[in-house]
C-alpha atoms as a PDB file:
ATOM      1  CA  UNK A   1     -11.255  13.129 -48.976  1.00  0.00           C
ATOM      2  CA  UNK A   2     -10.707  16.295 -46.814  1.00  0.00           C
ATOM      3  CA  UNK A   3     -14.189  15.082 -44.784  1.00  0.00           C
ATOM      4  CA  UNK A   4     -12.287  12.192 -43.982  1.00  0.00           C
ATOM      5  CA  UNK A   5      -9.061  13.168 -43.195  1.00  0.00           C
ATOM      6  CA  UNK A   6     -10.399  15.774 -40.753  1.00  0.00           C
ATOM      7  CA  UNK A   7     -12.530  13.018 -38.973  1.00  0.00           C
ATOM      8  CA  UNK A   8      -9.435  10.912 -38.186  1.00  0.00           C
ATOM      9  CA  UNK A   9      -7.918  13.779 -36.488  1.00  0.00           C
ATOM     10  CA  UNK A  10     -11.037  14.243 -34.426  1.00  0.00           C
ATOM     11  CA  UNK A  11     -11.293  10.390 -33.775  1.00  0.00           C
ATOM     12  CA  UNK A  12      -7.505  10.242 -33.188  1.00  0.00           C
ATOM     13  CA  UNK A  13      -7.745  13.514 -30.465  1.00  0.00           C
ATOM     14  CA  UNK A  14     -10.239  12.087 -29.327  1.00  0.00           C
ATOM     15  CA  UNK A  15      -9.108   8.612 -28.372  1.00  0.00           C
ATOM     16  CA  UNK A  16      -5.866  10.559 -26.829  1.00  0.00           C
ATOM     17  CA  UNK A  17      -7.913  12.592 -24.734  1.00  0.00           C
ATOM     18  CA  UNK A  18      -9.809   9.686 -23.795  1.00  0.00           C
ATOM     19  CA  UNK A  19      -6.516   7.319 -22.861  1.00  0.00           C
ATOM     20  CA  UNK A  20      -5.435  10.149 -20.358  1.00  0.00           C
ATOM     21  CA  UNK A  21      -8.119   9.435 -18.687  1.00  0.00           C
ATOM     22  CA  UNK A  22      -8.370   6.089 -17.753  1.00  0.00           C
ATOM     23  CA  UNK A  23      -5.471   6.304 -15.379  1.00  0.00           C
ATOM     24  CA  UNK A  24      -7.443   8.899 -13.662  1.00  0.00           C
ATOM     25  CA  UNK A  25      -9.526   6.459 -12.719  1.00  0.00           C
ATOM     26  CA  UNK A  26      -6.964   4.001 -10.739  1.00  0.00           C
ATOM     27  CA  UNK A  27      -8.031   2.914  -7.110  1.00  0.00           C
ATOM     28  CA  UNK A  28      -6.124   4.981  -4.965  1.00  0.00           C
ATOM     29  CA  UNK A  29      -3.017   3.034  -3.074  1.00  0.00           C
ATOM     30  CA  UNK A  30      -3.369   2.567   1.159  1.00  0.00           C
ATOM     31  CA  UNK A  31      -0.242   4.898   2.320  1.00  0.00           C
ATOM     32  CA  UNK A  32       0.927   5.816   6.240  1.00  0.00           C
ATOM     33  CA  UNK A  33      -1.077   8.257   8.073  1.00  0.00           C
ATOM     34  CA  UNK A  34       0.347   7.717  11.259  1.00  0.00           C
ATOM     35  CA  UNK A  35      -0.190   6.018  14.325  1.00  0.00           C
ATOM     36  CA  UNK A  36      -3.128   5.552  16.821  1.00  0.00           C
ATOM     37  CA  UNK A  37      -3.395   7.464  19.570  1.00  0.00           C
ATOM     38  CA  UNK A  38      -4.795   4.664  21.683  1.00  0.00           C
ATOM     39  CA  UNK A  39      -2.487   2.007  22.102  1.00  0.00           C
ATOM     40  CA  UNK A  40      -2.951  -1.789  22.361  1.00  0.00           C
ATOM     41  CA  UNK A  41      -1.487  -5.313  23.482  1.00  0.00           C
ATOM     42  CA  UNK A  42      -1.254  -8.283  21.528  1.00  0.00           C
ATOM     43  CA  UNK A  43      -5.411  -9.573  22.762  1.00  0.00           C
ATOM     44  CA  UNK A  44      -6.789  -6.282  21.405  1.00  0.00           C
ATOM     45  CA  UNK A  45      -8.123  -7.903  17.964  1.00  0.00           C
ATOM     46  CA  UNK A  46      -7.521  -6.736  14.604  1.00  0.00           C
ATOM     47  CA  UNK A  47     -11.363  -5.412  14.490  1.00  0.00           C
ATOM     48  CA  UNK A  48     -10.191  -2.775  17.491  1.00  0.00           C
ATOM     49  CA  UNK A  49      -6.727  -1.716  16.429  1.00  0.00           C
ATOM     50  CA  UNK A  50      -8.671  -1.286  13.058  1.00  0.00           C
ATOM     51  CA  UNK A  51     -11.596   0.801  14.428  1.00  0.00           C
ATOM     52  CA  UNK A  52      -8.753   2.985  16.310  1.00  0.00           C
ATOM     53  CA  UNK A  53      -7.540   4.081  13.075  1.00  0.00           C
ATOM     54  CA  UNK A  54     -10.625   5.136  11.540  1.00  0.00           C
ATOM     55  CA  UNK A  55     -11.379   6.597  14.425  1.00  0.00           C
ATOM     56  CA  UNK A  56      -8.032   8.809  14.306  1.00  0.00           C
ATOM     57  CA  UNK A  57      -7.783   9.368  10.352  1.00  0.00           C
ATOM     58  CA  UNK A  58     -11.174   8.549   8.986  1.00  0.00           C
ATOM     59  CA  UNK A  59     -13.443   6.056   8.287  1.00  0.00           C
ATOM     60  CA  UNK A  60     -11.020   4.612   4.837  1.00  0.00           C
ATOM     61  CA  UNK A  61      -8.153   4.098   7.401  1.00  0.00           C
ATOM     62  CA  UNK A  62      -7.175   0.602   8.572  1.00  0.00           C
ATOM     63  CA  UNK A  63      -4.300  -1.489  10.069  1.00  0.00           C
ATOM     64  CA  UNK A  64      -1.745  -1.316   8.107  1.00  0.00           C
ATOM     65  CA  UNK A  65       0.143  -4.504   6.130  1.00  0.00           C
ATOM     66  CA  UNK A  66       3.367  -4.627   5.855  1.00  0.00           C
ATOM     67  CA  UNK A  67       3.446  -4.352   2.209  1.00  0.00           C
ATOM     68  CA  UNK A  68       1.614  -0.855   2.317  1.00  0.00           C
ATOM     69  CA  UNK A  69       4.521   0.407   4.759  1.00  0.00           C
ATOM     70  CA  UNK A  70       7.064  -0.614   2.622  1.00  0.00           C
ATOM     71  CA  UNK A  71       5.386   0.899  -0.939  1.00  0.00           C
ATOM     72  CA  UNK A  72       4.204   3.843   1.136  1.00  0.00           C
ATOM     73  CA  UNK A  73       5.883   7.145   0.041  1.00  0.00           C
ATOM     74  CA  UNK A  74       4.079   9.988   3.022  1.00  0.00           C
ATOM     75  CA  UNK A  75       6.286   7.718   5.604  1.00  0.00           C
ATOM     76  CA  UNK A  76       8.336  10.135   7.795  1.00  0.00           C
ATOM     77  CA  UNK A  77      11.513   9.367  10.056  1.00  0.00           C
ATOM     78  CA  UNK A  78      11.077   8.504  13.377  1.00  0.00           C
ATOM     79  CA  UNK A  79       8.097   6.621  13.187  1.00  0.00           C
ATOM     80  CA  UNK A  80       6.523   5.279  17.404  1.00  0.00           C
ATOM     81  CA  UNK A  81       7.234   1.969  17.097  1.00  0.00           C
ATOM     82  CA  UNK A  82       3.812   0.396  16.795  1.00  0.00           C
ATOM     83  CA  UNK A  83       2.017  -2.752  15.682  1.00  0.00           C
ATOM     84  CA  UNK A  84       1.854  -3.680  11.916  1.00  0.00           C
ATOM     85  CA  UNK A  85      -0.017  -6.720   9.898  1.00  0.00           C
ATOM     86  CA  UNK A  86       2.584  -9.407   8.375  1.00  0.00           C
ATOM     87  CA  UNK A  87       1.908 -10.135   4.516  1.00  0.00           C
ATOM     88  CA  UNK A  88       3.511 -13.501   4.539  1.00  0.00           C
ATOM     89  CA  UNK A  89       5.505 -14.840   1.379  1.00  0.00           C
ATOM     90  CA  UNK A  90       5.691 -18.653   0.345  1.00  0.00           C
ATOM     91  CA  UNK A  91       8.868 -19.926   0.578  1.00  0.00           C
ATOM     92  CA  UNK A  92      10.568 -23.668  -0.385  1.00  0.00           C
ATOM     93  CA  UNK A  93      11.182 -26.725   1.641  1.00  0.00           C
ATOM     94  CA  UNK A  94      14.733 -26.480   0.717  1.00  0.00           C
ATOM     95  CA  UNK A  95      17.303 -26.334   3.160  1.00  0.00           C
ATOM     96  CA  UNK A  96      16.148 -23.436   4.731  1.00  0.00           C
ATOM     97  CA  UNK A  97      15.478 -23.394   8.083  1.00  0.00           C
ATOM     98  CA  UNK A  98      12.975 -20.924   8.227  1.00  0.00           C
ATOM     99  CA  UNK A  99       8.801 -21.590   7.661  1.00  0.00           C
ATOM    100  CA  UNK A 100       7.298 -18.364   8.245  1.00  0.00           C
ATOM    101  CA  UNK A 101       8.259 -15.184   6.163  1.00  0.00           C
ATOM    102  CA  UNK A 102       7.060 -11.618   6.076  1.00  0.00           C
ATOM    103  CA  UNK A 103       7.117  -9.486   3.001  1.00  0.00           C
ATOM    104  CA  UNK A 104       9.744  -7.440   4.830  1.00  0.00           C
ATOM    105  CA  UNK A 105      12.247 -10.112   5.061  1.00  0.00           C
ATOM    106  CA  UNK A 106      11.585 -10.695   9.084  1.00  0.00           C
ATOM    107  CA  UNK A 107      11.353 -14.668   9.390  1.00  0.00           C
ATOM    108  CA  UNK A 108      10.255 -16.473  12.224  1.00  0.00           C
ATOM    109  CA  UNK A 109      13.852 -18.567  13.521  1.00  0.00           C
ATOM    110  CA  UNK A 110      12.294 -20.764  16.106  1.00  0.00           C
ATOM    111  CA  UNK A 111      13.567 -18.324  18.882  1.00  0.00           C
ATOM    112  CA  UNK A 112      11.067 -16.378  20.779  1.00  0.00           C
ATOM    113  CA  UNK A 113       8.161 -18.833  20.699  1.00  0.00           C
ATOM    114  CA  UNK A 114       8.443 -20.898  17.783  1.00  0.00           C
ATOM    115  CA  UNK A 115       8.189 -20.330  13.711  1.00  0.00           C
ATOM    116  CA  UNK A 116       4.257 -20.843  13.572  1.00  0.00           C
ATOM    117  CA  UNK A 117       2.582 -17.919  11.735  1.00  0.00           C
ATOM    118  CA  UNK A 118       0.706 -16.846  14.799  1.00  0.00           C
ATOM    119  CA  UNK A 119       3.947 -15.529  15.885  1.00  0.00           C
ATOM    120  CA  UNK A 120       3.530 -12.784  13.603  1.00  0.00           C
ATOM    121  CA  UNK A 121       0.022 -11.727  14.773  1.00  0.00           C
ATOM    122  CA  UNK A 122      -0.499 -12.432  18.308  1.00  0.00           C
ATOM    123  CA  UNK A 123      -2.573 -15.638  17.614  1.00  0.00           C
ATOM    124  CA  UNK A 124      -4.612 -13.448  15.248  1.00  0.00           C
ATOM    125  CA  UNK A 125      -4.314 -10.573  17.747  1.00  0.00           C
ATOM    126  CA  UNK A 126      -5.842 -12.507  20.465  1.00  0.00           C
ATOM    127  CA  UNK A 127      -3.275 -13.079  22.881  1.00  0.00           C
ATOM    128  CA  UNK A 128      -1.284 -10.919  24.870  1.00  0.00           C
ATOM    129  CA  UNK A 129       1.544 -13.768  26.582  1.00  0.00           C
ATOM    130  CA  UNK A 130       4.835 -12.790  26.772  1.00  0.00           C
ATOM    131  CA  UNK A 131       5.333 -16.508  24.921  1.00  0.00           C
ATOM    132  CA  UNK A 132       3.913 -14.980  21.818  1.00  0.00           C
ATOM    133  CA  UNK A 133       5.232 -12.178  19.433  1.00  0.00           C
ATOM    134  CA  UNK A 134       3.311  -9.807  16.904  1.00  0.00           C
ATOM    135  CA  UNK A 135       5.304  -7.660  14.316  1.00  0.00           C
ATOM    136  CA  UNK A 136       6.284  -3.894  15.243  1.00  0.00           C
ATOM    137  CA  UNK A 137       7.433  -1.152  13.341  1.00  0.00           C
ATOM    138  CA  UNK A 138      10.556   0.215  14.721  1.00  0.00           C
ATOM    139  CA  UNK A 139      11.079   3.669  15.580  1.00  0.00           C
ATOM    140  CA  UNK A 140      14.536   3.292  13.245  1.00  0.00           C
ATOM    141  CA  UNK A 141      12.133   2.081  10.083  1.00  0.00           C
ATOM    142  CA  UNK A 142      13.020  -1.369  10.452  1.00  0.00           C
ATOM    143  CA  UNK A 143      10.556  -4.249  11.529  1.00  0.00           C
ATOM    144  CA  UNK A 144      10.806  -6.686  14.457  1.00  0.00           C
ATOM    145  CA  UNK A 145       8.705  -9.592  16.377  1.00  0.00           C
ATOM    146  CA  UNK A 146       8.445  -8.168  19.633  1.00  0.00           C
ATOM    147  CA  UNK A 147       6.368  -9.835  22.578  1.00  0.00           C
ATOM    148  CA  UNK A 148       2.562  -9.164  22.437  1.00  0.00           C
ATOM    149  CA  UNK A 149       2.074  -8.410  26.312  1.00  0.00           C
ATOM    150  CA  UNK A 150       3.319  -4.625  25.454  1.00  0.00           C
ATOM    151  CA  UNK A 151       1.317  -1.514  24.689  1.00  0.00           C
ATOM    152  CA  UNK A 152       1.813   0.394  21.236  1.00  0.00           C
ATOM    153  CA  UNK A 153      -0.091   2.015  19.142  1.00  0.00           C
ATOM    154  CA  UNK A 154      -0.855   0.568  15.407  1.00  0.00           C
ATOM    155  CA  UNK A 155       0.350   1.583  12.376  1.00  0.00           C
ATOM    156  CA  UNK A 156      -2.444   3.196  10.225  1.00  0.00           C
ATOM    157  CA  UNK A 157      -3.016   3.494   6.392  1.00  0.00           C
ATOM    158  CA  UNK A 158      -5.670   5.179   4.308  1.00  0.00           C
ATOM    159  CA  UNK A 159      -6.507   5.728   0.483  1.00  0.00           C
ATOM    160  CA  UNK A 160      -4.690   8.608  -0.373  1.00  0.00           C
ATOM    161  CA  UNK A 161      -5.497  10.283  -3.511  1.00  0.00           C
ATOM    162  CA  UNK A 162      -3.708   9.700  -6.809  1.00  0.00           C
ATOM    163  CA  UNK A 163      -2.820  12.878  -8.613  1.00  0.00           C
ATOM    164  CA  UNK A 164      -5.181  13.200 -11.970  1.00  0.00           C
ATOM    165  CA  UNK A 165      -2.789  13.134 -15.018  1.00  0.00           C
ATOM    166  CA  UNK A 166      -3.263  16.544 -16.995  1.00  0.00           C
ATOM    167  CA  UNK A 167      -5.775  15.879 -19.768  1.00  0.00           C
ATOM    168  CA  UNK A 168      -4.029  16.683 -23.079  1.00  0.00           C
ATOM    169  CA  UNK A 169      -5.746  17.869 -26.164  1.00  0.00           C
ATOM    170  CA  UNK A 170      -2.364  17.948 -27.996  1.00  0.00           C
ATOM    171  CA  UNK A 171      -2.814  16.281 -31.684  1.00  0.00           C
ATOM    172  CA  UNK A 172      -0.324  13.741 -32.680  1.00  0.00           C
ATOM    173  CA  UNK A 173       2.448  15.599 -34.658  1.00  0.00           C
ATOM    174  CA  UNK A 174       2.230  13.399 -37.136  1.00  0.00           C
ATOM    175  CA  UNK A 175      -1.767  14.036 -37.568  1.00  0.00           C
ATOM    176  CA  UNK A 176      -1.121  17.445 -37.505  1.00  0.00           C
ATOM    177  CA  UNK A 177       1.649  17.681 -40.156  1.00  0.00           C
ATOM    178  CA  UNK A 178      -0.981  15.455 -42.401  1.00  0.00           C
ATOM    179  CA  UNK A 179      -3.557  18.019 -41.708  1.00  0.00           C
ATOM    180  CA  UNK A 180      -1.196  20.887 -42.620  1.00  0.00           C
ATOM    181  CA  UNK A 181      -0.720  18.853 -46.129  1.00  0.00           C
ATOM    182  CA  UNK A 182      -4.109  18.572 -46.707  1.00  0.00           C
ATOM    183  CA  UNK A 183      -5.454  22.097 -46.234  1.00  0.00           C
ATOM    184  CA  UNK A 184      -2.227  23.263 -48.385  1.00  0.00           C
ATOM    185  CA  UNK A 185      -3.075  20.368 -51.502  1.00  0.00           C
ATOM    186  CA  UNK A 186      -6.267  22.102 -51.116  1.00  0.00           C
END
Protein backbone atom coordinates (compact mmCIF):
# COMPACT_ATOMS: atom_id res chain seq x y z
CA UNK A 1 0.00 0.00 0.00
CA UNK A 2 3.02 2.28 0.84
CA UNK A 3 4.30 1.43 -3.08
CA UNK A 4 1.26 3.00 -4.04
CA UNK A 5 0.78 5.79 -2.04
CA UNK A 6 4.31 7.00 -2.80
CA UNK A 7 3.60 6.69 -6.63
CA UNK A 8 0.64 9.10 -6.44
CA UNK A 9 2.81 11.64 -4.92
CA UNK A 10 5.31 11.20 -7.71
CA UNK A 11 2.46 11.16 -10.39
CA UNK A 12 0.72 14.06 -8.57
CA UNK A 13 4.37 16.26 -8.47
CA UNK A 14 4.73 15.36 -11.40
CA UNK A 15 1.62 16.49 -13.23
CA UNK A 16 2.16 19.94 -11.13
CA UNK A 17 5.46 20.37 -12.42
CA UNK A 18 4.25 19.57 -15.71
CA UNK A 19 1.03 22.20 -15.63
CA UNK A 20 3.62 25.06 -14.86
CA UNK A 21 4.82 24.50 -17.82
CA UNK A 22 2.47 24.72 -20.38
CA UNK A 23 2.01 28.42 -19.93
CA UNK A 24 5.61 28.67 -20.64
CA UNK A 25 4.88 27.79 -23.78
CA UNK A 26 2.25 30.72 -24.79
CA UNK A 27 2.98 32.66 -28.14
CA UNK A 28 4.44 35.71 -27.11
CA UNK A 29 1.95 38.98 -27.46
CA UNK A 30 3.04 41.89 -30.39
CA UNK A 31 3.83 45.02 -27.91
CA UNK A 32 5.24 48.82 -28.98
CA UNK A 33 8.77 49.12 -29.87
CA UNK A 34 8.64 52.39 -31.18
CA UNK A 35 8.44 54.19 -34.23
CA UNK A 36 10.22 54.11 -37.68
CA UNK A 37 12.77 56.19 -38.37
CA UNK A 38 11.78 56.60 -41.99
CA UNK A 39 8.63 58.18 -42.35
CA UNK A 40 5.80 57.71 -44.90
CA UNK A 41 2.54 59.18 -46.66
CA UNK A 42 -0.62 57.59 -47.04
CA UNK A 43 0.68 55.68 -50.94
CA UNK A 44 3.62 54.07 -49.12
CA UNK A 45 1.86 50.46 -48.82
CA UNK A 46 1.50 48.43 -45.86
CA UNK A 47 4.38 45.97 -47.32
CA UNK A 48 6.92 49.24 -46.90
CA UNK A 49 5.82 50.79 -43.64
CA UNK A 50 6.06 47.03 -42.59
CA UNK A 51 9.59 46.35 -43.95
CA UNK A 52 10.62 49.82 -42.15
CA UNK A 53 9.95 48.28 -38.93
CA UNK A 54 11.81 45.21 -39.28
CA UNK A 55 14.26 47.03 -40.58
CA UNK A 56 14.46 49.33 -37.30
CA UNK A 57 13.58 46.57 -34.54
CA UNK A 58 14.09 43.25 -36.21
CA UNK A 59 12.90 41.02 -38.54
CA UNK A 60 9.49 39.86 -35.91
CA UNK A 61 8.50 43.61 -35.99
CA UNK A 62 5.52 44.80 -38.05
CA UNK A 63 2.89 47.61 -38.38
CA UNK A 64 1.21 47.81 -35.64
CA UNK A 65 -2.92 47.26 -35.15
CA UNK A 66 -4.64 49.14 -33.15
CA UNK A 67 -5.58 46.47 -30.83
CA UNK A 68 -1.79 45.69 -30.03
CA UNK A 69 -1.38 49.54 -29.02
CA UNK A 70 -4.09 49.49 -26.85
CA UNK A 71 -3.14 45.86 -24.92
CA UNK A 72 0.48 46.93 -25.18
CA UNK A 73 2.07 47.51 -21.71
CA UNK A 74 6.19 48.84 -22.92
CA UNK A 75 4.07 52.01 -24.38
CA UNK A 76 5.76 55.22 -23.09
CA UNK A 77 4.32 58.92 -22.96
CA UNK A 78 4.84 61.05 -25.63
CA UNK A 79 4.65 58.79 -28.33
CA UNK A 80 5.59 60.82 -32.47
CA UNK A 81 2.43 60.74 -33.72
CA UNK A 82 2.67 58.14 -36.44
CA UNK A 83 0.58 55.83 -38.62
CA UNK A 84 -1.27 52.81 -37.04
CA UNK A 85 -3.51 49.78 -38.68
CA UNK A 86 -7.43 50.08 -37.75
CA UNK A 87 -8.90 46.67 -36.32
CA UNK A 88 -12.43 47.41 -37.26
CA UNK A 89 -15.45 46.21 -34.99
CA UNK A 90 -19.00 45.20 -36.41
CA UNK A 91 -21.49 47.32 -35.38
CA UNK A 92 -25.68 47.36 -35.91
CA UNK A 93 -27.86 49.00 -38.43
CA UNK A 94 -29.63 50.64 -35.66
CA UNK A 95 -29.98 54.16 -35.48
CA UNK A 96 -26.56 54.87 -35.45
CA UNK A 97 -25.17 56.96 -37.77
CA UNK A 98 -21.90 55.66 -37.96
CA UNK A 99 -20.64 52.46 -40.47
CA UNK A 100 -17.09 52.22 -39.89
CA UNK A 101 -15.57 51.57 -36.34
CA UNK A 102 -12.09 51.06 -35.00
CA UNK A 103 -11.31 48.98 -31.99
CA UNK A 104 -10.30 52.26 -30.36
CA UNK A 105 -13.62 53.82 -30.51
CA UNK A 106 -12.55 56.36 -33.56
CA UNK A 107 -15.62 56.07 -36.10
CA UNK A 108 -15.71 57.32 -39.40
CA UNK A 109 -18.74 60.44 -39.20
CA UNK A 110 -19.01 61.17 -42.85
CA UNK A 111 -16.75 64.31 -42.35
CA UNK A 112 -13.37 64.29 -43.84
CA UNK A 113 -14.04 62.11 -46.89
CA UNK A 114 -16.77 59.91 -46.18
CA UNK A 115 -17.44 56.73 -43.64
CA UNK A 116 -16.04 54.01 -46.18
CA UNK A 117 -13.40 51.81 -44.46
CA UNK A 118 -10.68 53.00 -46.76
CA UNK A 119 -10.80 56.05 -44.73
CA UNK A 120 -9.05 54.32 -42.12
CA UNK A 121 -6.15 53.01 -44.28
CA UNK A 122 -5.39 55.27 -47.04
CA UNK A 123 -7.26 53.09 -49.66
CA UNK A 124 -5.22 50.19 -48.26
CA UNK A 125 -2.22 52.53 -47.93
CA UNK A 126 -2.25 53.40 -51.50
CA UNK A 127 -3.19 56.84 -51.70
CA UNK A 128 -1.74 59.83 -50.48
CA UNK A 129 -4.90 62.70 -51.39
CA UNK A 130 -5.60 65.08 -49.01
CA UNK A 131 -9.47 63.66 -49.72
CA UNK A 132 -8.50 60.54 -47.90
CA UNK A 133 -7.55 59.87 -44.17
CA UNK A 134 -5.47 56.94 -42.51
CA UNK A 135 -5.45 56.49 -38.62
CA UNK A 136 -2.52 58.18 -36.48
CA UNK A 137 -1.40 57.75 -33.16
CA UNK A 138 -1.33 60.95 -31.35
CA UNK A 139 1.54 62.26 -29.61
CA UNK A 140 -1.14 62.72 -26.42
CA UNK A 141 -1.97 58.66 -26.68
CA UNK A 142 -5.12 59.20 -28.30
CA UNK A 143 -5.99 58.13 -31.99
CA UNK A 144 -7.21 60.27 -34.91
CA UNK A 145 -8.02 60.08 -38.89
CA UNK A 146 -5.71 62.49 -40.14
CA UNK A 147 -5.19 63.20 -44.01
CA UNK A 148 -2.87 60.67 -45.81
CA UNK A 149 -0.82 63.34 -47.93
CA UNK A 150 1.44 63.86 -44.58
CA UNK A 151 4.72 62.27 -43.58
CA UNK A 152 4.99 60.17 -40.21
CA UNK A 153 6.58 57.51 -39.21
CA UNK A 154 4.60 54.07 -38.30
CA UNK A 155 3.92 52.66 -35.26
CA UNK A 156 5.92 49.37 -34.76
CA UNK A 157 5.25 46.15 -32.70
CA UNK A 158 7.25 43.00 -32.12
CA UNK A 159 6.92 39.63 -30.08
CA UNK A 160 8.17 40.44 -26.90
CA UNK A 161 8.96 37.71 -24.62
CA UNK A 162 6.61 36.34 -21.97
CA UNK A 163 8.25 35.86 -18.62
CA UNK A 164 8.60 31.82 -17.88
CA UNK A 165 6.47 31.08 -14.73
CA UNK A 166 8.90 29.60 -11.96
CA UNK A 167 8.69 25.81 -12.20
CA UNK A 168 7.50 24.53 -8.80
CA UNK A 169 8.34 21.20 -7.36
CA UNK A 170 6.23 22.04 -4.25
CA UNK A 171 3.93 18.81 -3.30
CA UNK A 172 0.35 19.45 -2.67
CA UNK A 173 -0.05 19.94 1.16
CA UNK A 174 -2.53 17.73 1.24
CA UNK A 175 -0.24 14.85 -0.51
CA UNK A 176 2.29 15.64 1.74
CA UNK A 177 0.35 15.47 5.05
CA UNK A 178 -0.93 11.86 3.55
CA UNK A 179 2.62 10.94 3.06
CA UNK A 180 3.58 12.07 6.59
CA UNK A 181 0.59 9.54 7.77
CA UNK A 182 1.79 6.87 5.95
CA UNK A 183 5.48 6.68 6.85
CA UNK A 184 4.25 7.28 10.66
CA UNK A 185 1.30 4.11 10.35
CA UNK A 186 4.36 2.48 9.21
Amino acid sequence: MRSSFLWAVVITASFAFSASSVHAQAADPYQWVGTTTQTFNGNSGFLSMTTACRADFGAGARMCSTVEILESTTLTPNVEECWVRPVFQPIGNGSLSVMVLDATGVYLDGQDGGTQPQNFTCNGWTNASSSRNGLVLRVSGGFEIKQCGGNRPVACCAPIPVPEPNASLAIPTGVLGMVLLSSIRG
